[in-house]
Every structure is written in C-alpha cells, then in structure tokens.
C-alpha atoms as a PDB file:
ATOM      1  CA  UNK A   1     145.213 153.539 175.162  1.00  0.00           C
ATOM      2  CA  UNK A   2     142.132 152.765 172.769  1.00  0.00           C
ATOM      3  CA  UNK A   3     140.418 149.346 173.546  1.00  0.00           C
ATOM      4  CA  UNK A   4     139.689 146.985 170.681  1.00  0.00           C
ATOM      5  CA  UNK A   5     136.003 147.512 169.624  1.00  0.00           C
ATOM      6  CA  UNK A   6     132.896 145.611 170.759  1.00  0.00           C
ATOM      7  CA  UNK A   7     131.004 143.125 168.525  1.00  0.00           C
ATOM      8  CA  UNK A   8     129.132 144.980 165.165  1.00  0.00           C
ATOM      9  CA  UNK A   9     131.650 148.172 166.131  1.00  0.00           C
ATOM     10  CA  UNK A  10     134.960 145.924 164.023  1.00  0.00           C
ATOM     11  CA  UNK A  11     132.829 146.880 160.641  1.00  0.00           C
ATOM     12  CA  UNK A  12     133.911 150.792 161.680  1.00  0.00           C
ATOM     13  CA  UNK A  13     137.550 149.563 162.570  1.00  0.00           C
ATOM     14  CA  UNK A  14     138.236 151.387 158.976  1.00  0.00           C
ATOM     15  CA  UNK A  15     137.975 154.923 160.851  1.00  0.00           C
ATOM     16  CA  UNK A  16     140.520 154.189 163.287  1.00  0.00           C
ATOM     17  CA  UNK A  17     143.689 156.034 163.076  1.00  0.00           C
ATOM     18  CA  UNK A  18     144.865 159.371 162.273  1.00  0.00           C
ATOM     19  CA  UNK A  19     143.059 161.554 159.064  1.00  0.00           C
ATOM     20  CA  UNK A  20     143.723 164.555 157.156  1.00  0.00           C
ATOM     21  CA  UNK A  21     141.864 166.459 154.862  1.00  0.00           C
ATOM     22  CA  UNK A  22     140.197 169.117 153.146  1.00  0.00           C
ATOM     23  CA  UNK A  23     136.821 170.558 152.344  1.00  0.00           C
ATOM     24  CA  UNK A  24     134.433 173.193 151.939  1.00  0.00           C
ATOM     25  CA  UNK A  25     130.589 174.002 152.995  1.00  0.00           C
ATOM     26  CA  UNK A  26     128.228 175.350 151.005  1.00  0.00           C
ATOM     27  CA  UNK A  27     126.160 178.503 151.824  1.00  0.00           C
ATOM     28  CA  UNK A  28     122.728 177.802 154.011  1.00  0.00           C
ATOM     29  CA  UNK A  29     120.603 179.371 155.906  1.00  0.00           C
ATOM     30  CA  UNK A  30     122.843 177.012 158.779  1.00  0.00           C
ATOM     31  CA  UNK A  31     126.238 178.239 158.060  1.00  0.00           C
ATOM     32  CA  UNK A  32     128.062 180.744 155.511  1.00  0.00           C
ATOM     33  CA  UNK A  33     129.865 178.588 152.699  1.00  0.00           C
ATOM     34  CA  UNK A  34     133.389 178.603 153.942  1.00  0.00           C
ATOM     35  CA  UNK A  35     136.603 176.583 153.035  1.00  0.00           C
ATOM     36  CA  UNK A  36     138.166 173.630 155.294  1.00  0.00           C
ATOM     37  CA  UNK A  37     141.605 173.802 154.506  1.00  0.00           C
ATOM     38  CA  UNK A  38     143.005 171.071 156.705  1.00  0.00           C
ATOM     39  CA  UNK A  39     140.585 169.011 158.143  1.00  0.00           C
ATOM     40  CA  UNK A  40     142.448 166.544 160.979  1.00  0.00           C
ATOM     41  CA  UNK A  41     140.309 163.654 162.594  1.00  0.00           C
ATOM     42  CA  UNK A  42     141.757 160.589 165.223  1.00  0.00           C
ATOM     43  CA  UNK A  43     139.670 158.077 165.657  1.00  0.00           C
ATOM     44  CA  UNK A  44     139.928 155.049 168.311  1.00  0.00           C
ATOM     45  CA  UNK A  45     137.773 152.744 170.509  1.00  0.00           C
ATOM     46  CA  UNK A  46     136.894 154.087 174.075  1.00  0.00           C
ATOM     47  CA  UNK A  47     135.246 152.735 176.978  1.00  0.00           C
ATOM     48  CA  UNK A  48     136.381 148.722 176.561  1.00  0.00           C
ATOM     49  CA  UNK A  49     135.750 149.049 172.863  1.00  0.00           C
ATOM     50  CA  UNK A  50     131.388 149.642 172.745  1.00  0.00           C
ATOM     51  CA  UNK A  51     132.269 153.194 171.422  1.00  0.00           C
ATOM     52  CA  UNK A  52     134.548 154.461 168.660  1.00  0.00           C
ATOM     53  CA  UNK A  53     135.324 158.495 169.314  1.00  0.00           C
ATOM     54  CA  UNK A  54     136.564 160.453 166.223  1.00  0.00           C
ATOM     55  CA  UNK A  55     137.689 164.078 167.432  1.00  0.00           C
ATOM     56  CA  UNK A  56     137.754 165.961 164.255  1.00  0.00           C
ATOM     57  CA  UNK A  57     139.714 170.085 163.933  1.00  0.00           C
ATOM     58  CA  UNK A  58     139.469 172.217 161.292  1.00  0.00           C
ATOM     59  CA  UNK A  59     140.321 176.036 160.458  1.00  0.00           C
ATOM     60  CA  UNK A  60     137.563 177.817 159.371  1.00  0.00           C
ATOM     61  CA  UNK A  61     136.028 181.475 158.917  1.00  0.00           C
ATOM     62  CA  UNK A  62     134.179 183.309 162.055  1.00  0.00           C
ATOM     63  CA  UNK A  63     131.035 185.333 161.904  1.00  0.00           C
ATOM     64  CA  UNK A  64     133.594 188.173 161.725  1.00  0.00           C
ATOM     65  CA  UNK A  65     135.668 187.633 158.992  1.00  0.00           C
ATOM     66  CA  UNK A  66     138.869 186.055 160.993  1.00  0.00           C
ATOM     67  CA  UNK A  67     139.749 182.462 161.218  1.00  0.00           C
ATOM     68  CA  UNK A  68     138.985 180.224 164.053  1.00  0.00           C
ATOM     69  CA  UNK A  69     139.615 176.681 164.905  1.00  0.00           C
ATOM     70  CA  UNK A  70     136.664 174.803 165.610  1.00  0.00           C
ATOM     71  CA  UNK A  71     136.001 171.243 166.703  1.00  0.00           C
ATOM     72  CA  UNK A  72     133.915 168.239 166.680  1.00  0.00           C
ATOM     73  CA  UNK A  73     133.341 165.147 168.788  1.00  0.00           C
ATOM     74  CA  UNK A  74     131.176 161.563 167.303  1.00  0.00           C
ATOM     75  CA  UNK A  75     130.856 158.813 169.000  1.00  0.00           C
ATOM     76  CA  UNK A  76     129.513 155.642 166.692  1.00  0.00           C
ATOM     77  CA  UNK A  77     128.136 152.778 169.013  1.00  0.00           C
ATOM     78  CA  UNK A  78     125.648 149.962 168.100  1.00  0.00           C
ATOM     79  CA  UNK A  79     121.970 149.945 168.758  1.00  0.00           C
ATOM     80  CA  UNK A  80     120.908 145.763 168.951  1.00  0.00           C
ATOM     81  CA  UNK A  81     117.887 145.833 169.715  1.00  0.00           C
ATOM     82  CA  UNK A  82     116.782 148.101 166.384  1.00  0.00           C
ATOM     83  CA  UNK A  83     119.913 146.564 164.480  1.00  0.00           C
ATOM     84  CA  UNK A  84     121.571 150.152 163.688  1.00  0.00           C
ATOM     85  CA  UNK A  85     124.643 151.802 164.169  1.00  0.00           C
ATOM     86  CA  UNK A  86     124.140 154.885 166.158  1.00  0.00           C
ATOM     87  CA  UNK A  87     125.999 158.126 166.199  1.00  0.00           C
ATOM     88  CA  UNK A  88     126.187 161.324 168.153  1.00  0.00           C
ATOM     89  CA  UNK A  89     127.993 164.546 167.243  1.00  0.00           C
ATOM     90  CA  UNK A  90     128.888 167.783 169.171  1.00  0.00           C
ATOM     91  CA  UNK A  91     130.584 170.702 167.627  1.00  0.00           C
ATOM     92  CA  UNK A  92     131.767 173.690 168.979  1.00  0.00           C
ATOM     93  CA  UNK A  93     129.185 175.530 167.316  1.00  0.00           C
ATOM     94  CA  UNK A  94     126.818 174.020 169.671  1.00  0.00           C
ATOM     95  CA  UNK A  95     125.398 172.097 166.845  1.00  0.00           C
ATOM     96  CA  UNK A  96     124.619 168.196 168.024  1.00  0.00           C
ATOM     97  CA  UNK A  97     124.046 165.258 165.193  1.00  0.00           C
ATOM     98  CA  UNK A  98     122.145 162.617 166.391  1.00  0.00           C
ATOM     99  CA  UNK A  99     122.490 159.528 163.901  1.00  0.00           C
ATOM    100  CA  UNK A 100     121.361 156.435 162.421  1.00  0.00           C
ATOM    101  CA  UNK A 101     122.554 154.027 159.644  1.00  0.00           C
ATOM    102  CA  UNK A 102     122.003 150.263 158.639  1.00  0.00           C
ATOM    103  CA  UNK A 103     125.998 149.896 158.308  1.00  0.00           C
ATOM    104  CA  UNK A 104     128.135 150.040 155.398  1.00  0.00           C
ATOM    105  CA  UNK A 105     126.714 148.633 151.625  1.00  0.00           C
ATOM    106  CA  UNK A 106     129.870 148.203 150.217  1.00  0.00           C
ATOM    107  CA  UNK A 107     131.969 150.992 149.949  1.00  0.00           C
ATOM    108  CA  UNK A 108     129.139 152.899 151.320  1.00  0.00           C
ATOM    109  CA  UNK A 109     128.136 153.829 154.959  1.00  0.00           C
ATOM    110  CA  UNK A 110     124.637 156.296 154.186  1.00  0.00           C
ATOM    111  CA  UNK A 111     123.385 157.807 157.720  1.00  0.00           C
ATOM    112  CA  UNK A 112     120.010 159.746 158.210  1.00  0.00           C
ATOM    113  CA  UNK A 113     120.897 162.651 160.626  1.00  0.00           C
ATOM    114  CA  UNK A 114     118.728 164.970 162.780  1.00  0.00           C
ATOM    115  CA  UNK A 115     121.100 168.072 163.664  1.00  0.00           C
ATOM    116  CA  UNK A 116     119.879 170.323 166.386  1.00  0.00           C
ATOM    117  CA  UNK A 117     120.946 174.051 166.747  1.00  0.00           C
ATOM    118  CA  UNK A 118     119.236 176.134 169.842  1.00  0.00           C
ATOM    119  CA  UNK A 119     115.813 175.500 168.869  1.00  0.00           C
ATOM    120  CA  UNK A 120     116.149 174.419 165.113  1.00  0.00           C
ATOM    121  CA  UNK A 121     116.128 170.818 164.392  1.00  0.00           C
ATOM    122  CA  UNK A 122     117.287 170.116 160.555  1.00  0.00           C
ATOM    123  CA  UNK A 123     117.208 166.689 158.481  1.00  0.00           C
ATOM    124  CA  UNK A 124     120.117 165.509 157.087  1.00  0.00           C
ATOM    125  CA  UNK A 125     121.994 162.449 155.273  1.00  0.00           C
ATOM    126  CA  UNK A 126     125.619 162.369 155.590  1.00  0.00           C
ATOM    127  CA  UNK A 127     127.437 159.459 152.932  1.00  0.00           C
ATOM    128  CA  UNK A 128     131.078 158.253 154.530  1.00  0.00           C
ATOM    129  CA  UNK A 129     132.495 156.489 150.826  1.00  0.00           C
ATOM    130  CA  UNK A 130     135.600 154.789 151.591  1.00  0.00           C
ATOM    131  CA  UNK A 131     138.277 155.707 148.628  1.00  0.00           C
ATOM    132  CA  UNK A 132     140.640 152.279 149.099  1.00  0.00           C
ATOM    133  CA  UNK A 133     142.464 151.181 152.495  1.00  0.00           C
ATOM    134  CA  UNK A 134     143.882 154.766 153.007  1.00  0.00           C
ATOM    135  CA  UNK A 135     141.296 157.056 152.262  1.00  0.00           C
ATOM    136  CA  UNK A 136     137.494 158.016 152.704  1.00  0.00           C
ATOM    137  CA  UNK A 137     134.963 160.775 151.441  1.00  0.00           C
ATOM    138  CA  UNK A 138     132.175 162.676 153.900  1.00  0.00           C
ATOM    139  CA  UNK A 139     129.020 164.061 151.356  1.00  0.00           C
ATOM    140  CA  UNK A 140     126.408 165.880 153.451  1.00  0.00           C
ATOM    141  CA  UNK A 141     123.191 167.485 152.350  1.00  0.00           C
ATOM    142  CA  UNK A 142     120.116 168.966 154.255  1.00  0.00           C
ATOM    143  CA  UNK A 143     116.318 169.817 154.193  1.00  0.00           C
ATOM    144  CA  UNK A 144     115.552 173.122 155.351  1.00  0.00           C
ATOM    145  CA  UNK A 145     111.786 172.704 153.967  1.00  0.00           C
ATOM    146  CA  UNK A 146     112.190 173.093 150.769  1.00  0.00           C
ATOM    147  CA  UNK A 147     113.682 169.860 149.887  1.00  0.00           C
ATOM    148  CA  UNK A 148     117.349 168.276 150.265  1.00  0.00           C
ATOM    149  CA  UNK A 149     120.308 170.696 149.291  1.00  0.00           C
ATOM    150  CA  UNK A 150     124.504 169.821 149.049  1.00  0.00           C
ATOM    151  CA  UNK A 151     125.493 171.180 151.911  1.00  0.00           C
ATOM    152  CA  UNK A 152     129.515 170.130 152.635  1.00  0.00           C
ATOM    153  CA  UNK A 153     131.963 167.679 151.918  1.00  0.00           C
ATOM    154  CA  UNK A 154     135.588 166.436 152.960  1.00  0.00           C
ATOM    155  CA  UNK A 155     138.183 164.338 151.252  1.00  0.00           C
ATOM    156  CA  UNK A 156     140.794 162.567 154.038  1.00  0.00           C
ATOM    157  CA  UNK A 157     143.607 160.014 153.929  1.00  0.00           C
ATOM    158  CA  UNK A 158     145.031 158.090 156.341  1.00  0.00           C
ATOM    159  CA  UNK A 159     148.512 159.534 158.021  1.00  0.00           C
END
C-alpha cells in the first residue's frame, strides 16, 4: 500500500499511477539506437511518503540481436537543505542516474543528471513535459565530450 507523499514530494503526485508508452534511443557511444515498443512505469509513494519509486519495463534489443526485457528503478525524494528534488536511478544495465532539479516550471520538470557506467561517468539533462492530466513526455540528451547530443525519448499516458 503506497503512503501519501511527504511535504515538497505532492508537486510529483502527477507521476503516481500506472504508465504506458513508447520510445526509442538514439545511437551513442553508451548504447546502440534501439526501439522501446512498450514502455510500462508504476509509480507510488514508499517509505511513509519521503520517497516516490517509479519501476519502469521495457522490451528492448540485446548486444546479440534478440530481445530482452530490461528494467529500471528511481526514486525522487527532496533535498531541504539545498532546496532540490533529488533522484536516483538503477537499471539493469548496471547504469545508475544520480539527479538533481529545482522542481517543475510549469509544464516543465528539467533535471541535470550524472549517469555512471563501470568506470564512465556521463552528463546528462533529462526534460519530464507533462502533456495534460493523463499524459507526460521524457527528452534526454548527453555530453560525451564533444558537446550535448539527443540521446532518447518516451511518450506515456496514464492507464
């Protein structure tokens, strides 16, 4: 049973509930551009409502050619004392997010993102753009150096 959330965490009470989507990533020296045909994320409020958990599944290609379900944990909390939402993500990649963002600007929730993969560590801003009551947009791009490329995005609505 999901506890209602904490405080600052009722400006996220948007992502709570069941999502479906689709999406695709782009081709990077990270990952091989690949299609997300369904894209399924449940979000609620866990551990007497300071954290809300989104577990997120998609379908998606393997380094050999077959298809593979993979999966992805974030947990959004609130950070006070600096006055920023705060974010973690785990994938079953082994790829971990860590995340920061001043909140929502109207429609608009803009996070900057440090992504770590064995010993690679990768900047990145993710954009969450909600599309009404029942439906929300993920943008993603990276800097591998060279400046900030598109890297993935997802399209979801509420079930």
């Amino acid at each position: 049973m999901s506890d209602s959330p904490a405080d600052e965490l009722r400006h996220l009470l948007f992502f709570v509930g069941a999502w479906e989507g689709e999406g695709a990533f782009e081709a990077t020296e990270f990952t091989p551009a690949f299609s997300q045909p369904v894209v399924r994320v449940e979000g609620s409020f866990r551990l007497g409502g300071r954290w809300l958990e989104q577990r997120f599944t998609w379908i998606e290609q393997s380094d050999s050619g077959g298809l593979r379900i993979s999966e992805g944990l974030r947990l959004w909390g609130y950070d006070r004392g600096r006055g920023l939402f705060v974010s973690e993500w785990f994938d079953s990649m082994g790829r971990r997010g860590t995340v920061t963002s001043p909140g929502w600007r109207g429609d608009e929730l803009v996070t900057d993102t440090v992504i770590s993969h064995g010993e690679r560590r990768i900047q990145a801003r993710e954009v969450f753009t909600r599309l009404g009551e029942n439906g929300w947009r993920h943008t993603a791009e990276m800097d591998f150096g060279r400046g900030w490329v598109p890297t993935d995005e997802q399209t979801f609505r509420r079930l």
